[in-house]
C-alpha atoms as a PDB file:
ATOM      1  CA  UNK A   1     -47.957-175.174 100.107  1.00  0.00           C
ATOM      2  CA  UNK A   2     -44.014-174.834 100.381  1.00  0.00           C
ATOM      3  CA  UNK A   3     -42.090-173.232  97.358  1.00  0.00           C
ATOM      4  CA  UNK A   4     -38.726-173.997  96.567  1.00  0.00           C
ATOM      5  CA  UNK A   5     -37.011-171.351  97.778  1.00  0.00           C
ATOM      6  CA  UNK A   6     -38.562-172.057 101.483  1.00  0.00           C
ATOM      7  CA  UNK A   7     -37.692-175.961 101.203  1.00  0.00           C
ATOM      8  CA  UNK A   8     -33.555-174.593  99.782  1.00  0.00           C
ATOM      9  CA  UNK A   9     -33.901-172.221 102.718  1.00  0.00           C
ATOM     10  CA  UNK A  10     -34.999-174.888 105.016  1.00  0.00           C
ATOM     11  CA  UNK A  11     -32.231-177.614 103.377  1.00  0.00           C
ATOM     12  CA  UNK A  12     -29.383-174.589 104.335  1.00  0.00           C
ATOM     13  CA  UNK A  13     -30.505-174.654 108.254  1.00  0.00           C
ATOM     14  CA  UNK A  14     -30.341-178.857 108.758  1.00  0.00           C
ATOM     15  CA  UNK A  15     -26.772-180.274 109.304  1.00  0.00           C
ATOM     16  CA  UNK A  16     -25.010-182.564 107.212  1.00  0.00           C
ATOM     17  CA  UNK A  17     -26.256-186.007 108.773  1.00  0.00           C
ATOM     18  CA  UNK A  18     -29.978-184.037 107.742  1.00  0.00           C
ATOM     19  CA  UNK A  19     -28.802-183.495 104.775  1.00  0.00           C
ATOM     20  CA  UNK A  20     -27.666-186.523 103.728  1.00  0.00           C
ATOM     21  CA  UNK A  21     -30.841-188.182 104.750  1.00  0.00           C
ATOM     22  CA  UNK A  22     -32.832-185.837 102.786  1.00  0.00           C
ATOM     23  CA  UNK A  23     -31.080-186.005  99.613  1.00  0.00           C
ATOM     24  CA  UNK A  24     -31.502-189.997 100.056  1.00  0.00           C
ATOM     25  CA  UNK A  25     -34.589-190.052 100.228  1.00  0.00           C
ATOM     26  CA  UNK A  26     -34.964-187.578  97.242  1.00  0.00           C
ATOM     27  CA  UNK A  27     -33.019-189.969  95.066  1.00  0.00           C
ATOM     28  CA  UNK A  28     -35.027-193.061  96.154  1.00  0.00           C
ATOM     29  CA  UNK A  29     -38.529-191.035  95.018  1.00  0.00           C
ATOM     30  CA  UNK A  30     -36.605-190.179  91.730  1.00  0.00           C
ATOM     31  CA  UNK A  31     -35.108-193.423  90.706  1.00  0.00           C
ATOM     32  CA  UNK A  32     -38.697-194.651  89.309  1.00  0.00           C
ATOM     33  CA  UNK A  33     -38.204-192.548  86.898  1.00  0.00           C
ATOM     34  CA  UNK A  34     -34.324-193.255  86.545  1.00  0.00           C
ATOM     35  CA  UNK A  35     -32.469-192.477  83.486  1.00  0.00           C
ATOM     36  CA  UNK A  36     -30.652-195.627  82.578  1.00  0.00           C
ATOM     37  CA  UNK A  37     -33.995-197.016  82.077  1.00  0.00           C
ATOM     38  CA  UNK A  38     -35.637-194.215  80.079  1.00  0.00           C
ATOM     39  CA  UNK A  39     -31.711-194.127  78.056  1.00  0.00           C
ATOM     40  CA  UNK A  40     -32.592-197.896  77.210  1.00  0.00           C
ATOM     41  CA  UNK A  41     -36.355-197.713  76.188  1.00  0.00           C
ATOM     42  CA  UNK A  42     -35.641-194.324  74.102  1.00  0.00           C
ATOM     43  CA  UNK A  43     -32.056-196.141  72.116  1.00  0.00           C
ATOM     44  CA  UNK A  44     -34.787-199.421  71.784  1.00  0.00           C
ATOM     45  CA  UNK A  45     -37.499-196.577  70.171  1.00  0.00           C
ATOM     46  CA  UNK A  46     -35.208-195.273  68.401  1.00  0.00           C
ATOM     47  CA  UNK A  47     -34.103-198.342  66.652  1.00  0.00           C
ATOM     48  CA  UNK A  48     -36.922-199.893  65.676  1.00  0.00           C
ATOM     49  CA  UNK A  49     -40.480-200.129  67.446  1.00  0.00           C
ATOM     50  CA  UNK A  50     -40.044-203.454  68.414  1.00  0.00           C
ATOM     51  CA  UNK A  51     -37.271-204.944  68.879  1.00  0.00           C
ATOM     52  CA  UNK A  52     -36.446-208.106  66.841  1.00  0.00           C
ATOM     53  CA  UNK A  53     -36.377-212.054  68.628  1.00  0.00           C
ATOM     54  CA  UNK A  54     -33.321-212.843  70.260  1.00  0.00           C
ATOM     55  CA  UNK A  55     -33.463-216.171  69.830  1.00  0.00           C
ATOM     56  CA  UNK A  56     -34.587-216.820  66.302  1.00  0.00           C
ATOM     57  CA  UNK A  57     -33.619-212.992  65.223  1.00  0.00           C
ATOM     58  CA  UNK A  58     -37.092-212.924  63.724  1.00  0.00           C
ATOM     59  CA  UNK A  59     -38.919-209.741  63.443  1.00  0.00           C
ATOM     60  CA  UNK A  60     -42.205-211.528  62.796  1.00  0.00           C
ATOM     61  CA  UNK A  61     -43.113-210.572  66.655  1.00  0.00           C
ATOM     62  CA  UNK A  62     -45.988-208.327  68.852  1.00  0.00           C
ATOM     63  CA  UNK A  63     -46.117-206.941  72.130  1.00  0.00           C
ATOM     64  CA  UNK A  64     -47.518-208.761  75.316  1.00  0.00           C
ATOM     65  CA  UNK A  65     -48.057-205.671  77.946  1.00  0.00           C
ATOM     66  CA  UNK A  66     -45.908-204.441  80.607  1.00  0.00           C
ATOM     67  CA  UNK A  67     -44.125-205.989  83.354  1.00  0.00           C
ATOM     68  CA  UNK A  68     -43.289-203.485  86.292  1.00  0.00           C
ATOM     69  CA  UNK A  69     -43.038-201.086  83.629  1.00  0.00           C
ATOM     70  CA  UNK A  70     -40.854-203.080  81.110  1.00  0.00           C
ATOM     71  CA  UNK A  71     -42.438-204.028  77.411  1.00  0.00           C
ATOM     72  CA  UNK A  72     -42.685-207.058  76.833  1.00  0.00           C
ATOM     73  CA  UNK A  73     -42.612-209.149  73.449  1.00  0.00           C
ATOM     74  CA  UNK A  74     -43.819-212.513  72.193  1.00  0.00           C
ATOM     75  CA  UNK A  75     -42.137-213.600  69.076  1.00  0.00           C
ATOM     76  CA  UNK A  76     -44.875-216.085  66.577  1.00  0.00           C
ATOM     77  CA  UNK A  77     -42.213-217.802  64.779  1.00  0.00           C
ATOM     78  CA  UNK A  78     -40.576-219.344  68.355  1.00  0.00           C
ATOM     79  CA  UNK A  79     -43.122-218.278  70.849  1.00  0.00           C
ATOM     80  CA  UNK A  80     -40.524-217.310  72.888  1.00  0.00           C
ATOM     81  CA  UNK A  81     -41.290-213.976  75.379  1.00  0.00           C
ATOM     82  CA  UNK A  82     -38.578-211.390  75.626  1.00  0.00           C
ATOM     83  CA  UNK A  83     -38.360-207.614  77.029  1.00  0.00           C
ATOM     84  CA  UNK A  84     -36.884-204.930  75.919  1.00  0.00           C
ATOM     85  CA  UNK A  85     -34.371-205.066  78.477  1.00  0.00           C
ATOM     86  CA  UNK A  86     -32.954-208.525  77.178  1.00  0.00           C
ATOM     87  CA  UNK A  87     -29.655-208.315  76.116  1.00  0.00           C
ATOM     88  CA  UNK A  88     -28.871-205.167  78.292  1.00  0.00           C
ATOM     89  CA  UNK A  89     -27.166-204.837  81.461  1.00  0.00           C
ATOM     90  CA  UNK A  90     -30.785-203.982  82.811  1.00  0.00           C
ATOM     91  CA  UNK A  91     -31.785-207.351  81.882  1.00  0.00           C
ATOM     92  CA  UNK A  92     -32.695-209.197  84.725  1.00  0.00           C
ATOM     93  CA  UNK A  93     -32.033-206.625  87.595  1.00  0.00           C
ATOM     94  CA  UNK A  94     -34.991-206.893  90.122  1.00  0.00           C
ATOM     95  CA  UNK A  95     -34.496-203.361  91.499  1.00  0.00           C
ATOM     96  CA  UNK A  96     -34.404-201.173  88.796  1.00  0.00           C
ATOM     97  CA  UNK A  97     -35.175-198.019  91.177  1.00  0.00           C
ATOM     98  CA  UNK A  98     -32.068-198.729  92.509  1.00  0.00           C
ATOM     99  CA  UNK A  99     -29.622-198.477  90.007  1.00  0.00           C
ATOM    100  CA  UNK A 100     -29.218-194.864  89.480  1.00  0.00           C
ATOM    101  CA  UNK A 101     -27.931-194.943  93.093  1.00  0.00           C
ATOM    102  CA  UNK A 102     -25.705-198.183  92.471  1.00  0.00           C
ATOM    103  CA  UNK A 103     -24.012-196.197  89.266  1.00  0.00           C
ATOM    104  CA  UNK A 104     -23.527-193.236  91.268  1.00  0.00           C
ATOM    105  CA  UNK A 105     -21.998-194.835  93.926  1.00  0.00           C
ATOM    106  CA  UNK A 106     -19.639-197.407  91.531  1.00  0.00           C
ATOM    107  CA  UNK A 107     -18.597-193.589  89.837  1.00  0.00           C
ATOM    108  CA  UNK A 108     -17.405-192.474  93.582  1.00  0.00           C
ATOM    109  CA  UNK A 109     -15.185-195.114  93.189  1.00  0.00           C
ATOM    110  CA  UNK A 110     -16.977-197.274  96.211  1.00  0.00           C
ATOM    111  CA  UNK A 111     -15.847-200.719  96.737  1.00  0.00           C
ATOM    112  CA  UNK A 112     -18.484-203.283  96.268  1.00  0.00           C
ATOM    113  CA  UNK A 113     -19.009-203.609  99.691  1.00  0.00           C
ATOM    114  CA  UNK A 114     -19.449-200.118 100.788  1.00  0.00           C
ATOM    115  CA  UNK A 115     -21.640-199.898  97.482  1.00  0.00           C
ATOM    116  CA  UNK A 116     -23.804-202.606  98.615  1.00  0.00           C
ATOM    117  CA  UNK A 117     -24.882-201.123 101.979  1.00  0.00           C
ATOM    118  CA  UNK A 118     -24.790-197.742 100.893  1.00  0.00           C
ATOM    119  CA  UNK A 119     -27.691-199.092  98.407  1.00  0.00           C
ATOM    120  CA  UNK A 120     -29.324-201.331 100.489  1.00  0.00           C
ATOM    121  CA  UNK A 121     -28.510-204.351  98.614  1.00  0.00           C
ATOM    122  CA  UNK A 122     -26.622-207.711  98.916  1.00  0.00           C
ATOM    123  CA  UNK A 123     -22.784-208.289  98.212  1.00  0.00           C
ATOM    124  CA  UNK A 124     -23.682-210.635  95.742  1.00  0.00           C
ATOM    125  CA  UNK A 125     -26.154-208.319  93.598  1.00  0.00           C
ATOM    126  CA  UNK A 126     -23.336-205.719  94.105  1.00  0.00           C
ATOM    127  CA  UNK A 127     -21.241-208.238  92.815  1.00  0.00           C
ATOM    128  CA  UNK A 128     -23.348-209.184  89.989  1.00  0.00           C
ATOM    129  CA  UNK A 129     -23.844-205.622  89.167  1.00  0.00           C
ATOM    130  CA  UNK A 130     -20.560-204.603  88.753  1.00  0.00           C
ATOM    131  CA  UNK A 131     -19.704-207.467  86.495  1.00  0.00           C
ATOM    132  CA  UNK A 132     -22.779-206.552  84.158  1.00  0.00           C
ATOM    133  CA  UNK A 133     -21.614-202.818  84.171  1.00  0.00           C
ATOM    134  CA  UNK A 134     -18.045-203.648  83.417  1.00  0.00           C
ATOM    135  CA  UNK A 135     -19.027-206.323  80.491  1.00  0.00           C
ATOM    136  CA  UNK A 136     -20.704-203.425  78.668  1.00  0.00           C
ATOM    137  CA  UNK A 137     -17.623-201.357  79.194  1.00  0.00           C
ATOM    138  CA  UNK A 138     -15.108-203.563  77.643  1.00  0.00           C
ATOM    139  CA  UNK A 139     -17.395-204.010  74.881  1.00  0.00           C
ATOM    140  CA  UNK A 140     -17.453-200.012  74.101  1.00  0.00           C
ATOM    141  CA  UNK A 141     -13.389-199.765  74.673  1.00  0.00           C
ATOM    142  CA  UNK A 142     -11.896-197.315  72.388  1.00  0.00           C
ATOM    143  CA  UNK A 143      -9.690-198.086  69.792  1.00  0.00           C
ATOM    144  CA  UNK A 144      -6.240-198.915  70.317  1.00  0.00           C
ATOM    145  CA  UNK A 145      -3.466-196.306  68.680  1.00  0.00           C
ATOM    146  CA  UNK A 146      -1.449-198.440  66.174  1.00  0.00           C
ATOM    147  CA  UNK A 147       0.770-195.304  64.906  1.00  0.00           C
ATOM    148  CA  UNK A 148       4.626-194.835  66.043  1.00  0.00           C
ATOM    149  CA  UNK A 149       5.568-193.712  69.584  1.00  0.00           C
ATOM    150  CA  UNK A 150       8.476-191.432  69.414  1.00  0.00           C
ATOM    151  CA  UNK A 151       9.963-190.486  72.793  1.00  0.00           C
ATOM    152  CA  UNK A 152      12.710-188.346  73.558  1.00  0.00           C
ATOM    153  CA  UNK A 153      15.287-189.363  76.236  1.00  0.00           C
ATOM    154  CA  UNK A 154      14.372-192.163  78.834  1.00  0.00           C
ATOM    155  CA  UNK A 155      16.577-193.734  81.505  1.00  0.00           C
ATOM    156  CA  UNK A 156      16.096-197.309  82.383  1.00  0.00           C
ATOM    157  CA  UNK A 157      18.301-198.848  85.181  1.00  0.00           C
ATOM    158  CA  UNK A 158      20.094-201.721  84.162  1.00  0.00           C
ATOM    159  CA  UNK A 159      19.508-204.418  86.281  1.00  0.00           C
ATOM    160  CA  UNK A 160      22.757-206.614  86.907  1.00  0.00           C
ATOM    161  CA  UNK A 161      21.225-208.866  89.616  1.00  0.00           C
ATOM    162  CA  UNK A 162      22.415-212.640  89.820  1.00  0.00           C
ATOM    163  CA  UNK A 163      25.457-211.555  87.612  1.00  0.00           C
ATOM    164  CA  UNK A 164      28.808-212.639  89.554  1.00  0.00           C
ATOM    165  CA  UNK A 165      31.372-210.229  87.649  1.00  0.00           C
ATOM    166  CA  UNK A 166      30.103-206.859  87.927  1.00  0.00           C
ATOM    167  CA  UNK A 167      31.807-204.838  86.271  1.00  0.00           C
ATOM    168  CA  UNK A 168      31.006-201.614  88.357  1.00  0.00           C
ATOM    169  CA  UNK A 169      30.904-201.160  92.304  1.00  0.00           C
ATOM    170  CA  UNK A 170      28.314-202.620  93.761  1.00  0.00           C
ATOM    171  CA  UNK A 171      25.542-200.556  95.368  1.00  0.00           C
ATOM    172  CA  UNK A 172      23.639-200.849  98.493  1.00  0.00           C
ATOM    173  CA  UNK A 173      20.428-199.888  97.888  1.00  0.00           C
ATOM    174  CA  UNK A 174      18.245-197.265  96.156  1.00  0.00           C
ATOM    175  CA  UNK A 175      17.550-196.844  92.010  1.00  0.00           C
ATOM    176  CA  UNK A 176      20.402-194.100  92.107  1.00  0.00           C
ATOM    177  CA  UNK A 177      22.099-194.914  88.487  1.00  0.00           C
ATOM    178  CA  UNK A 178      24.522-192.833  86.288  1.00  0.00           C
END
């Protein structure tokens, strides 16, 4: 059996294109267990055990088992089934292993396309994606600063274009003002 001082040993000799490959294929063995999900189902423990109807807000509700690892709820007032990912940008999202690597990849700064084969997804769910991620973001923007803005100098070119009696040489080009 290997330690892990062999395998770093091992990891130091490969190249980069190794590398890479390795530490790919590490993430994709760790993203069942990624953190996003485990963030969501610990903030939905912490609230409350279970977590109240969506659609009739009732709390009169039990659990109905797991689906690929998601609980799932039945409320008694509606009958309506709900998970705990409902209402969440995880709602939804068919391949939950793979959204550790998406956010990693959207916090490089990748475009959507780039993103999308990088993960080994569609445009479109990259598309989709994005949009859920960025919904929850505007919803957690900080406030805005309402006090006063003092500043000390600041030049601003005058812009005289379209006038017809200028009443300074005209310039060529350039922002150079006095």
């Amino acid at each position: 059996m290997l330690n892990h001082k062999t395998i770093i040993e091992q990891f130091g000799q490969m190249d980069s294109a190794d590398r890479q490959a390795v530490l790919s294929q590490l993430l994709l063995m760790n993203e069942g267990t990624t953190p996003v999900l485990k963030e969501v189902q610990k903030e939905r423990g912490e609230s409350s055990h279970r977590k109240e109807c969506p659609h009739c807000n009732s709390s009169n509700i039990y659990k109905r088992g797991k689906q690929k690892g998601v609980q799932m709820y039945q409320c008694k007032d509606c009958s309506k089934w709900y998970s705990e990912t409902t209402g969440t940008p995880l709602w939804d999202i068919k391949k939950k292993e793979k959204w550790q690597h998406y956010l990693q990849c959207m916090q490089q700064g990748m475009s959507i396309k780039k993103t999308a084969k990088e993960v080994g997804i569609s445009i479109q769910t990259s598309f989709d994606w994005r949009h859920k991620i960025l919904s929850v973001l505007v919803s957690h923007e900080p406030e805005k600063l309402g006090a006063v803005v003092e500043c000390d100098e600041m030049e601003i070119s005058r812009s005289n274009k379209g006038e017809r009696n200028l009443k300074r040489k005209p310039r060529k080009r350039g922002t150079d003002f006095k």
